[in-house]
C-alpha atoms as a PDB file:
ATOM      1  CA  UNK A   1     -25.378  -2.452  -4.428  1.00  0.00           C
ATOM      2  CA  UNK A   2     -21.968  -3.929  -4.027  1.00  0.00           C
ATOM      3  CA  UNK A   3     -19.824  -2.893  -1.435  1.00  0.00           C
ATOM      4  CA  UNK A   4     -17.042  -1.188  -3.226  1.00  0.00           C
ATOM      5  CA  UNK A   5     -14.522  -2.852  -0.566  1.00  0.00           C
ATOM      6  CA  UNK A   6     -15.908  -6.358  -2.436  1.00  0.00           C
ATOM      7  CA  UNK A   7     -15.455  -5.113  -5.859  1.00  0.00           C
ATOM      8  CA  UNK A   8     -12.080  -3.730  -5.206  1.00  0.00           C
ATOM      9  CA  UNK A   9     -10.839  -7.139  -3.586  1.00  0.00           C
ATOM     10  CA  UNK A  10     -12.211  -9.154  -6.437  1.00  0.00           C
ATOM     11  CA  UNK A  11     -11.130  -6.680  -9.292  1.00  0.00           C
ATOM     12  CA  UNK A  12      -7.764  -6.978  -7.200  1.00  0.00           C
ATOM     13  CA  UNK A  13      -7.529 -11.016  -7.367  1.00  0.00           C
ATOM     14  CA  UNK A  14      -8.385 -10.697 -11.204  1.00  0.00           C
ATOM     15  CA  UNK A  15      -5.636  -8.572 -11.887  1.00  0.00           C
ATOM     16  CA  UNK A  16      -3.572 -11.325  -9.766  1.00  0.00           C
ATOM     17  CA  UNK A  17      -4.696 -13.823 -11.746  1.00  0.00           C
ATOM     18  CA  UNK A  18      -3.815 -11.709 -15.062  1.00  0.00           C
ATOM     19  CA  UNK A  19      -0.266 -11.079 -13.657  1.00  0.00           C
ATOM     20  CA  UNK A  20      -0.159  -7.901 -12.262  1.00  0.00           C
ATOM     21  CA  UNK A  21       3.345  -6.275 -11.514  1.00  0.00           C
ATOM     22  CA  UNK A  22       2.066  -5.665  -7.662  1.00  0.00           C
ATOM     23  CA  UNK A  23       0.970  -9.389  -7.045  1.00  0.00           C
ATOM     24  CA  UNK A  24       4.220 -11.107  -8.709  1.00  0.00           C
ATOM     25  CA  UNK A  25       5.995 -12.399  -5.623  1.00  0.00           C
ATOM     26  CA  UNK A  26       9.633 -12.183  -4.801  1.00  0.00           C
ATOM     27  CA  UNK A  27      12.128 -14.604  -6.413  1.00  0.00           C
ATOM     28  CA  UNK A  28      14.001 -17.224  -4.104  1.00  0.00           C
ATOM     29  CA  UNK A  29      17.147 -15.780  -5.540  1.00  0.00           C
ATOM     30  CA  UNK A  30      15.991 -11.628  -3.813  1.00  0.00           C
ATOM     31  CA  UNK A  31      14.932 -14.253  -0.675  1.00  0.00           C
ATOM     32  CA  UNK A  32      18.501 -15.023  -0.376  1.00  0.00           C
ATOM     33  CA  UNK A  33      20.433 -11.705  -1.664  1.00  0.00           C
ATOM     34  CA  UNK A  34      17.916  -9.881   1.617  1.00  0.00           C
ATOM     35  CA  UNK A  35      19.730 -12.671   4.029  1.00  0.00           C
ATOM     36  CA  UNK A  36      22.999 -11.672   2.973  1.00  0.00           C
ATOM     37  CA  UNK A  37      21.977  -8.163   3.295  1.00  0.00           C
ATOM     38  CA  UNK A  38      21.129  -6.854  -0.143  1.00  0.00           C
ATOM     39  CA  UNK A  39      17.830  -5.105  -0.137  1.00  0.00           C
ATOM     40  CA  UNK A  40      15.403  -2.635  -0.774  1.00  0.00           C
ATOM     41  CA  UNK A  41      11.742  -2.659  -0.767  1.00  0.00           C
ATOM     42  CA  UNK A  42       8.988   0.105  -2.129  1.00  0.00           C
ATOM     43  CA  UNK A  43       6.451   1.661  -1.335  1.00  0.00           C
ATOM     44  CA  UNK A  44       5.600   3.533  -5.152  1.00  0.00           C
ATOM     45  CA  UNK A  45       6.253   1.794  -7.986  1.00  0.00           C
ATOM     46  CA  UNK A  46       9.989   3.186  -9.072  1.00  0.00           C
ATOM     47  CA  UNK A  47      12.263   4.213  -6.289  1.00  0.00           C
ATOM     48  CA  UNK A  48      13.279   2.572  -2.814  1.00  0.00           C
ATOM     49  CA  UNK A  49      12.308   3.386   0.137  1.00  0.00           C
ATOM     50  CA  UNK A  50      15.567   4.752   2.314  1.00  0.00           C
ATOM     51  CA  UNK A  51      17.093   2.604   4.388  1.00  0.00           C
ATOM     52  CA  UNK A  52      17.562   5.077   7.374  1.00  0.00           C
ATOM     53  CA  UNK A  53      13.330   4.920   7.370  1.00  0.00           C
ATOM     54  CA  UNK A  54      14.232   1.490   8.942  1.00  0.00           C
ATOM     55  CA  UNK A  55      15.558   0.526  12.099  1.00  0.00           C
ATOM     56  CA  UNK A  56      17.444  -2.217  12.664  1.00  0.00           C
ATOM     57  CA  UNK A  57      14.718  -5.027  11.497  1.00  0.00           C
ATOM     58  CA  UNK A  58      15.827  -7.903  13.739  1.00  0.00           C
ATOM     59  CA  UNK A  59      12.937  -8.570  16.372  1.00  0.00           C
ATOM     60  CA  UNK A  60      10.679  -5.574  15.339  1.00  0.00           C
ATOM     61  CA  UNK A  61       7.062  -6.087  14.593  1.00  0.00           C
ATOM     62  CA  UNK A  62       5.950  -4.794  11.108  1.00  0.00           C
ATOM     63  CA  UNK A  63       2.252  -4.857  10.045  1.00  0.00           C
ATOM     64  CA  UNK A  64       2.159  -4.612   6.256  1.00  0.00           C
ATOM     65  CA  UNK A  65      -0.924  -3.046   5.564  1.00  0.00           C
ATOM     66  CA  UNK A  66      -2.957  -4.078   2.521  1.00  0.00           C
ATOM     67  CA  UNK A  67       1.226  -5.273   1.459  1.00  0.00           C
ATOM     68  CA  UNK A  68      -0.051  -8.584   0.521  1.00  0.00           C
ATOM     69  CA  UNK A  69       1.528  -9.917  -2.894  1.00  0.00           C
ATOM     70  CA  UNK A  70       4.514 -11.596  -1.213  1.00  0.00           C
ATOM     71  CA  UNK A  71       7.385  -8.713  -2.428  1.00  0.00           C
ATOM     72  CA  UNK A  72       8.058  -6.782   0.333  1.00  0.00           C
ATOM     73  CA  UNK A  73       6.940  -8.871   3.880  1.00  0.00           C
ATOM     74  CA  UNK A  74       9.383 -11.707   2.564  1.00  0.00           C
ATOM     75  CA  UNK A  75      12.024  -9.142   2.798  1.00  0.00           C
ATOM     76  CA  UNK A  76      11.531  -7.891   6.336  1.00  0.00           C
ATOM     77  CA  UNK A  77      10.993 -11.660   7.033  1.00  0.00           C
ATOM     78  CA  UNK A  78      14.721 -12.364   5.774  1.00  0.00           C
ATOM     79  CA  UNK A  79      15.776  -9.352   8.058  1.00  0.00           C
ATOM     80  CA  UNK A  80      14.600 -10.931  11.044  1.00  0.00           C
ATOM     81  CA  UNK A  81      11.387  -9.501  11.503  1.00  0.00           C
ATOM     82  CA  UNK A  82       8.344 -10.415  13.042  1.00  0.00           C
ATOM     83  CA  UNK A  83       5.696 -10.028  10.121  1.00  0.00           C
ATOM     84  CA  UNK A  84       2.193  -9.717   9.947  1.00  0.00           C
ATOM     85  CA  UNK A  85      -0.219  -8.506   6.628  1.00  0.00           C
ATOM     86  CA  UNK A  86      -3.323  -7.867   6.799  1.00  0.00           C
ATOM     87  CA  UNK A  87      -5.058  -7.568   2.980  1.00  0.00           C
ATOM     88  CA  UNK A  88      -8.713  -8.037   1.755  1.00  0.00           C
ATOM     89  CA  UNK A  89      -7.476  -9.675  -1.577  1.00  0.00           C
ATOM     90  CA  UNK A  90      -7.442 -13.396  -1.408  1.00  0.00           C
ATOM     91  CA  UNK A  91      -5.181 -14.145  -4.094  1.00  0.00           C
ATOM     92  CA  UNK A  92      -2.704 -11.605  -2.410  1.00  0.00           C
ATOM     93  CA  UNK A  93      -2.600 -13.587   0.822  1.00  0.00           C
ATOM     94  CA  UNK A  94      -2.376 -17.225  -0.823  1.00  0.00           C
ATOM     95  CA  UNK A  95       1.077 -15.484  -2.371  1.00  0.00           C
ATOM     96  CA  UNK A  96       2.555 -14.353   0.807  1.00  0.00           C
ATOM     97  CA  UNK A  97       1.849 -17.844   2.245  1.00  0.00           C
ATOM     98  CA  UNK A  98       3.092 -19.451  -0.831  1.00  0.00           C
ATOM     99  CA  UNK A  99       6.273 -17.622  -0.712  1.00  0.00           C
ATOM    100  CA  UNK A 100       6.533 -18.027   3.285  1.00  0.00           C
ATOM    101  CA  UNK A 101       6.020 -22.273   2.920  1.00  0.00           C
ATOM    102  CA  UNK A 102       8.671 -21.679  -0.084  1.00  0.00           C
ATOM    103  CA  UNK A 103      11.315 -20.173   2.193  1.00  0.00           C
ATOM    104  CA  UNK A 104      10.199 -21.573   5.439  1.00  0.00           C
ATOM    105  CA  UNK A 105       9.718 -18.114   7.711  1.00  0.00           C
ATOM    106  CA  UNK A 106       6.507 -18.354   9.502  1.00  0.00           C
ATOM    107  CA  UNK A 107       4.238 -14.942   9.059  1.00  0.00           C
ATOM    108  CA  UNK A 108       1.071 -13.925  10.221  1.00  0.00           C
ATOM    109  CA  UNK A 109      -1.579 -14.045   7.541  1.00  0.00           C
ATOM    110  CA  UNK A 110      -4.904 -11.994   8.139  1.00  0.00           C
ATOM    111  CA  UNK A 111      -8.053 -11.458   6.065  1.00  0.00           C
ATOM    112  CA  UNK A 112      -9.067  -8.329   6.541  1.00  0.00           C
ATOM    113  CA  UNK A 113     -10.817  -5.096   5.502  1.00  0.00           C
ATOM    114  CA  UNK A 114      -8.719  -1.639   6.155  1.00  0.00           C
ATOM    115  CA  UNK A 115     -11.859   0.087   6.232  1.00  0.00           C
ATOM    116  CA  UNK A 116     -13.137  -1.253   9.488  1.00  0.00           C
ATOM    117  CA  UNK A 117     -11.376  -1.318  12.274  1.00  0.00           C
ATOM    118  CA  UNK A 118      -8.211  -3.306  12.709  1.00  0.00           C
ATOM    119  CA  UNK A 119      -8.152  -6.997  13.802  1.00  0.00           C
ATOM    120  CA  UNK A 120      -4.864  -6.164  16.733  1.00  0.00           C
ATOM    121  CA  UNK A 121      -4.857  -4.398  20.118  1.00  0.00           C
ATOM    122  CA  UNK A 122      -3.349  -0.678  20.774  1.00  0.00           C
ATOM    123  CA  UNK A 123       0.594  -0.512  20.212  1.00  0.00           C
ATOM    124  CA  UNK A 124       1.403  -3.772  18.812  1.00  0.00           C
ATOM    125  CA  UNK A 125       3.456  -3.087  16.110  1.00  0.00           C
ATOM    126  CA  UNK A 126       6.654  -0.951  15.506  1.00  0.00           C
ATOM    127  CA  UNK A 127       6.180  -0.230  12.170  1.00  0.00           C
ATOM    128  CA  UNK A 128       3.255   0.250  10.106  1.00  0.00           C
ATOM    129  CA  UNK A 129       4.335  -0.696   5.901  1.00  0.00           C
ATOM    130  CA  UNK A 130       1.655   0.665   3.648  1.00  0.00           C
ATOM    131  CA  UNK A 131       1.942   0.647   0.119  1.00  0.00           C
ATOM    132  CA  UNK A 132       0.149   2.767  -2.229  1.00  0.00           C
ATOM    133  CA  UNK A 133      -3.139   1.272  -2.143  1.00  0.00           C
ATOM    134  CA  UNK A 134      -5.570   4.497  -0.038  1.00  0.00           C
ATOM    135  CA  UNK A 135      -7.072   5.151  -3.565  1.00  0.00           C
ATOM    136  CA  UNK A 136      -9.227   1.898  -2.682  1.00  0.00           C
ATOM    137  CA  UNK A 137     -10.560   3.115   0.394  1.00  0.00           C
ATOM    138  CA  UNK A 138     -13.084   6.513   0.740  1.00  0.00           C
ATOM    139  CA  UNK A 139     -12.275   7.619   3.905  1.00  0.00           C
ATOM    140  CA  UNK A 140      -8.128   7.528   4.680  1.00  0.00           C
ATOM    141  CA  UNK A 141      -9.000   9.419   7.806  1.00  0.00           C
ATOM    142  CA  UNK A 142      -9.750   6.014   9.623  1.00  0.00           C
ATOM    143  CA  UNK A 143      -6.783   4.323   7.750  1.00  0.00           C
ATOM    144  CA  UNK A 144      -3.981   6.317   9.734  1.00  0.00           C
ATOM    145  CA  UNK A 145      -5.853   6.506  13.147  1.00  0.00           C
ATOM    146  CA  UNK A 146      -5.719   3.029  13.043  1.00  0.00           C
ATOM    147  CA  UNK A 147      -2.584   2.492  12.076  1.00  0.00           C
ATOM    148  CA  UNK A 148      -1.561   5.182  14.540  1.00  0.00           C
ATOM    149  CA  UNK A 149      -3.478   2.883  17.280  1.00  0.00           C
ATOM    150  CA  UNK A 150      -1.388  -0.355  16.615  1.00  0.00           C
ATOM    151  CA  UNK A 151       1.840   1.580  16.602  1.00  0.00           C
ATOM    152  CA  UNK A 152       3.428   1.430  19.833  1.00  0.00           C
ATOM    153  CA  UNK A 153       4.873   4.719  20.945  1.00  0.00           C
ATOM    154  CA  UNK A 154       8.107   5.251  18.408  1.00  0.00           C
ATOM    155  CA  UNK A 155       7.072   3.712  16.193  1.00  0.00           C
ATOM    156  CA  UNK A 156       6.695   4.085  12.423  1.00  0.00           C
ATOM    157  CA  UNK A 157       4.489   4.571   9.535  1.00  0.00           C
ATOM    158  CA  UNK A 158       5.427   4.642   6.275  1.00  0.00           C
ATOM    159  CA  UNK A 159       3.126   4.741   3.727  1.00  0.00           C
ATOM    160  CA  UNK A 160       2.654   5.177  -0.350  1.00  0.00           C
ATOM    161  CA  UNK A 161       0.202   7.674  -1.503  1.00  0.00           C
ATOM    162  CA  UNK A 162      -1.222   8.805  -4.742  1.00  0.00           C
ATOM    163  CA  UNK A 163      -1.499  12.427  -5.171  1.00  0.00           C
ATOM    164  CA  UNK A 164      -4.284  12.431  -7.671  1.00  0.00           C
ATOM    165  CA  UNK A 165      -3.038  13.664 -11.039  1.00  0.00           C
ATOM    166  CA  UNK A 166      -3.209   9.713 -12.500  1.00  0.00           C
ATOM    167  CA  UNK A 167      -7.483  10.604 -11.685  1.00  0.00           C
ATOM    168  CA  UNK A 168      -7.936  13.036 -14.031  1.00  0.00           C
ATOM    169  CA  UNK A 169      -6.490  11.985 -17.284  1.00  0.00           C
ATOM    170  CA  UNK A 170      -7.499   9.719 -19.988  1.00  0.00           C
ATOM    171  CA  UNK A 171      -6.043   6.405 -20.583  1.00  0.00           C
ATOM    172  CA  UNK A 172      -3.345   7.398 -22.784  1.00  0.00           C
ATOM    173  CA  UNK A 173      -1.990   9.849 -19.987  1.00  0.00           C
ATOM    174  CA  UNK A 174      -2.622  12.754 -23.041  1.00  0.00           C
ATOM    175  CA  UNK A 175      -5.532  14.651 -21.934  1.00  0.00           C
ATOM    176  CA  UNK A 176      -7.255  15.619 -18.878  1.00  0.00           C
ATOM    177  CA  UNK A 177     -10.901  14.440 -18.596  1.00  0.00           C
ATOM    178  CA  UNK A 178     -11.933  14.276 -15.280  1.00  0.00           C
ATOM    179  CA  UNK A 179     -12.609  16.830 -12.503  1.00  0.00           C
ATOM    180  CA  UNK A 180     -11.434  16.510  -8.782  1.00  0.00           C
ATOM    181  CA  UNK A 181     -12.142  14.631  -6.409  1.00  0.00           C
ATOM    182  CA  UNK A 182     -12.615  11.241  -8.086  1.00  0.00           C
ATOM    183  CA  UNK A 183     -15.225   9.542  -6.120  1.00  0.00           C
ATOM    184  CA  UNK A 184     -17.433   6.772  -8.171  1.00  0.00           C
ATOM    185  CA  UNK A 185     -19.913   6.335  -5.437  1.00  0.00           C
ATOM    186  CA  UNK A 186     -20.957   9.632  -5.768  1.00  0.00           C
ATOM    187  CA  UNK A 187     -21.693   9.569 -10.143  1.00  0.00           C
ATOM    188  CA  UNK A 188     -23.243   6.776 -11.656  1.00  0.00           C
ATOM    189  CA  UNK A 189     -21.444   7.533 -14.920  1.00  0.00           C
ATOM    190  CA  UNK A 190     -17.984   7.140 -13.496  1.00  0.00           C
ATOM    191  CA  UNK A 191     -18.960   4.109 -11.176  1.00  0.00           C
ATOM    192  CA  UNK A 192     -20.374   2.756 -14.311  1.00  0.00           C
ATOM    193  CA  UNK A 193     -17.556   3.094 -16.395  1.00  0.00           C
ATOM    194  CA  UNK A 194     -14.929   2.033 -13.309  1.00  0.00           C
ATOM    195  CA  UNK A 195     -16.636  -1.291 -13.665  1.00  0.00           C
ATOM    196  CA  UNK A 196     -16.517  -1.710 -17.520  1.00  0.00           C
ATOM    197  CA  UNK A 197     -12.849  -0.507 -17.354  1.00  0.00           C
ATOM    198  CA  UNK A 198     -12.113  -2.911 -14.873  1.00  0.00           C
ATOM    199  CA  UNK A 199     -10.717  -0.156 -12.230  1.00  0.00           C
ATOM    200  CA  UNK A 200     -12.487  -1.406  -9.579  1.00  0.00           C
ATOM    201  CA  UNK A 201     -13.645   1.849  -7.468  1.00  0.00           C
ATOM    202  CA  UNK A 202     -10.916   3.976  -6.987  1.00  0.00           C
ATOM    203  CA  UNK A 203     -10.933   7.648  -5.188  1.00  0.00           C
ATOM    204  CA  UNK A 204      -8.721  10.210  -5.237  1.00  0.00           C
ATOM    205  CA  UNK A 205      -7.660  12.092  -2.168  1.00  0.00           C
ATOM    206  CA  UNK A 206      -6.068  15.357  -1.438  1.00  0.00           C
ATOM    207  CA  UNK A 207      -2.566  16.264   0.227  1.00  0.00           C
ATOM    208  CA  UNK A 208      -4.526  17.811   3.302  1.00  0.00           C
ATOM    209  CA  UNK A 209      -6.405  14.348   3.791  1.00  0.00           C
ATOM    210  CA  UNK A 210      -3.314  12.313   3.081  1.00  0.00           C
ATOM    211  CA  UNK A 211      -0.464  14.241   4.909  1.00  0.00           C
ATOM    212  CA  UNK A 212      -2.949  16.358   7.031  1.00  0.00           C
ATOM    213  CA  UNK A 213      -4.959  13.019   8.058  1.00  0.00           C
ATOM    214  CA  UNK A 214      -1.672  11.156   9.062  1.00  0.00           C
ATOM    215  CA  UNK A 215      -1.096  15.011  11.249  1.00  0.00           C
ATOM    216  CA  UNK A 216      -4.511  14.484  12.663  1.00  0.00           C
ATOM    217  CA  UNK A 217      -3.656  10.860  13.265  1.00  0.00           C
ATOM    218  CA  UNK A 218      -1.133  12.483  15.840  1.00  0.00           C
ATOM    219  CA  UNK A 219       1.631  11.494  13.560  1.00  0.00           C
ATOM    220  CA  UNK A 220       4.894  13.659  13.085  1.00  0.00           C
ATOM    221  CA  UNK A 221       6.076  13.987   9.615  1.00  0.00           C
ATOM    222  CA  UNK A 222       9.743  13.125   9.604  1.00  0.00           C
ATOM    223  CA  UNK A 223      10.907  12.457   5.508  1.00  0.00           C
ATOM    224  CA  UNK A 224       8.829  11.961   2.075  1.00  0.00           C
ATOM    225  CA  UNK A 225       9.838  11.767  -1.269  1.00  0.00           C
ATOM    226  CA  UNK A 226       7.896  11.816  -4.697  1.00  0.00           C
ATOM    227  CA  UNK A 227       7.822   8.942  -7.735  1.00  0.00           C
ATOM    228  CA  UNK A 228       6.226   8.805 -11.435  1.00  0.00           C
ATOM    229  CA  UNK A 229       4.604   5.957 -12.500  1.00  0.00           C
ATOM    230  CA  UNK A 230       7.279   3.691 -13.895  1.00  0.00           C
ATOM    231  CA  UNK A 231       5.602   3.669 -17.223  1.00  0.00           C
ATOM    232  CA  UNK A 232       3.420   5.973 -19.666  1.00  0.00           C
ATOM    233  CA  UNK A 233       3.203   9.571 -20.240  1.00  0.00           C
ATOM    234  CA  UNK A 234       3.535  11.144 -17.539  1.00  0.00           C
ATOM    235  CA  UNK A 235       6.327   8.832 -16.381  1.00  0.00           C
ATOM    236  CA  UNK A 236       8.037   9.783 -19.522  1.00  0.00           C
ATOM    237  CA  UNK A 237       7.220  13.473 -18.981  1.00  0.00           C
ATOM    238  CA  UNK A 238       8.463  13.076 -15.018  1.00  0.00           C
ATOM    239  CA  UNK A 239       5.351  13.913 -13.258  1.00  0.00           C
ATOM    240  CA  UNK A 240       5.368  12.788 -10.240  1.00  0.00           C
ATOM    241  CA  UNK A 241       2.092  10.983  -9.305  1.00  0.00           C
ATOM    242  CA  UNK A 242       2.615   9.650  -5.961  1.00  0.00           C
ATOM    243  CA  UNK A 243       4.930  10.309  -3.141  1.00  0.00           C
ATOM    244  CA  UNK A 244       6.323   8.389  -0.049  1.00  0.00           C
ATOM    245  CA  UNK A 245       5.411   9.547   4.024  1.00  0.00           C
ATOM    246  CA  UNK A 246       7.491   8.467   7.263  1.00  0.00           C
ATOM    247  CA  UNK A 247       6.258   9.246  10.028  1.00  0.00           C
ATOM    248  CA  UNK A 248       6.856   8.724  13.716  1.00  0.00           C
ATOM    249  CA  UNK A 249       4.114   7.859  16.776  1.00  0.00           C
ATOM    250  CA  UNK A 250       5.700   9.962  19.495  1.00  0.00           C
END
């Protein structure tokens, strides 16, 4: 079988290719308003991440994790920062050195699997930018211990998480028809039909492994916040579906 870390990169640069909101790159014109200043970057798919979550960006080293897509690493780029992304989506990474060439910032550019361990030595980074994107992976466990190893001491990791309620409705957001967790590898039904839906494999995770693995990590939970969807039902209905984590490597 597959590796579901394959299907989820390929189903990932189809969606690309399709126009997916999370793989539309920046316009030159945000490029140049985040030069002058004016900025804000997410990490769900409605509301900005604070700006006191930030230190000052000028010289710090920020590893956007699976952030490839070229929307938020050409903003910490304009704010002086020394980038690197790591993503396992192809099509992702040709954008962020697209939009890099476009602007002409240089930026690290890494092919690479989250799931394994991370391509960078201990405490090289001072902060950590990971949007939602754990419901690709199984086990988030080894997501934040890694991230908490290339964190220097201080630094930060601030991460997008889904909280699991988008797993167990139906496609019009109306009626609940799955049970908890949401793990295709485990039914051959679901993995069947997460491949005819075009889902890719997707996995739902609970607070205790998401905020209680980032804990475990050795992470200290300074700030969250929660967001909806953007869009649908439950957006409409103000559910909130994922939420927003900073945390600090002391």
């Amino acid at each position: 079988m597959k590796k579901y870390q394959d299907i989820n990169a390929s189903t990932i640069d189809q969606w690309v290719r399709e126009g997916w909101t999370w793989g539309i790159p920046i316009t030159s014109e945000t490029y140049r308003k985040a030069l002058n200043g004016e900025w804000e970057v997410v990490l769900t798919p409605t509301k900005a991440v604070p700006k006191h979550w930030f230190p000052n960006l000028k010289g710090v080293k920020v590893l956007g994790l699976a952030s490839g897509g070229g929307q938020q690493m050409p903003i910490f780029a304009a704010c002086e920062a020394l980038c690197t992304v790591i993503d396992y989506s192809i099509k992702q990474l040709e954008s962020e050195r697209e939009i890099a060439k476009r602007e002409g910032y240089e930026i690290d550019i890494v092919h690479g699997d989250m799931t394994k361990r991370l391509p960078f030595d201990d405490e090289t980074f001072d902060i950590v930018f990971h949007p939602v994107s754990n419901c690709y992976v199984k086990d988030v466990h080894h997501v934040f211990k890694e991230a908490y190893r290339v964190l220097k001491k201080g630094g930060r990791l601030l991460s997008g998480l889904d909280n699991g309620i988008n797993f167990i409705v139906d496609n019009d957001e109306s009626s609940i028809v799955n049970a908890l967790p949401f793990d295709p590898t485990t039914d051959e039904t679901l993995y069947k039909k997460s491949i005819q839906d075009n889902m890719g494999i997707q996995f739902s995770h609970t607070l205790k492994d998401q905020i209680g693995g980032q804990l475990e990590a050795g992470f200290v939970l300074k700030d969250l916040y929660e967001d909806t969807n953007g869009e649908g039902h439950l957006h409409t209905m103000n559910i909130p579906t994922f939420l927003a984590t900073y945390c600090i490597k002391y």
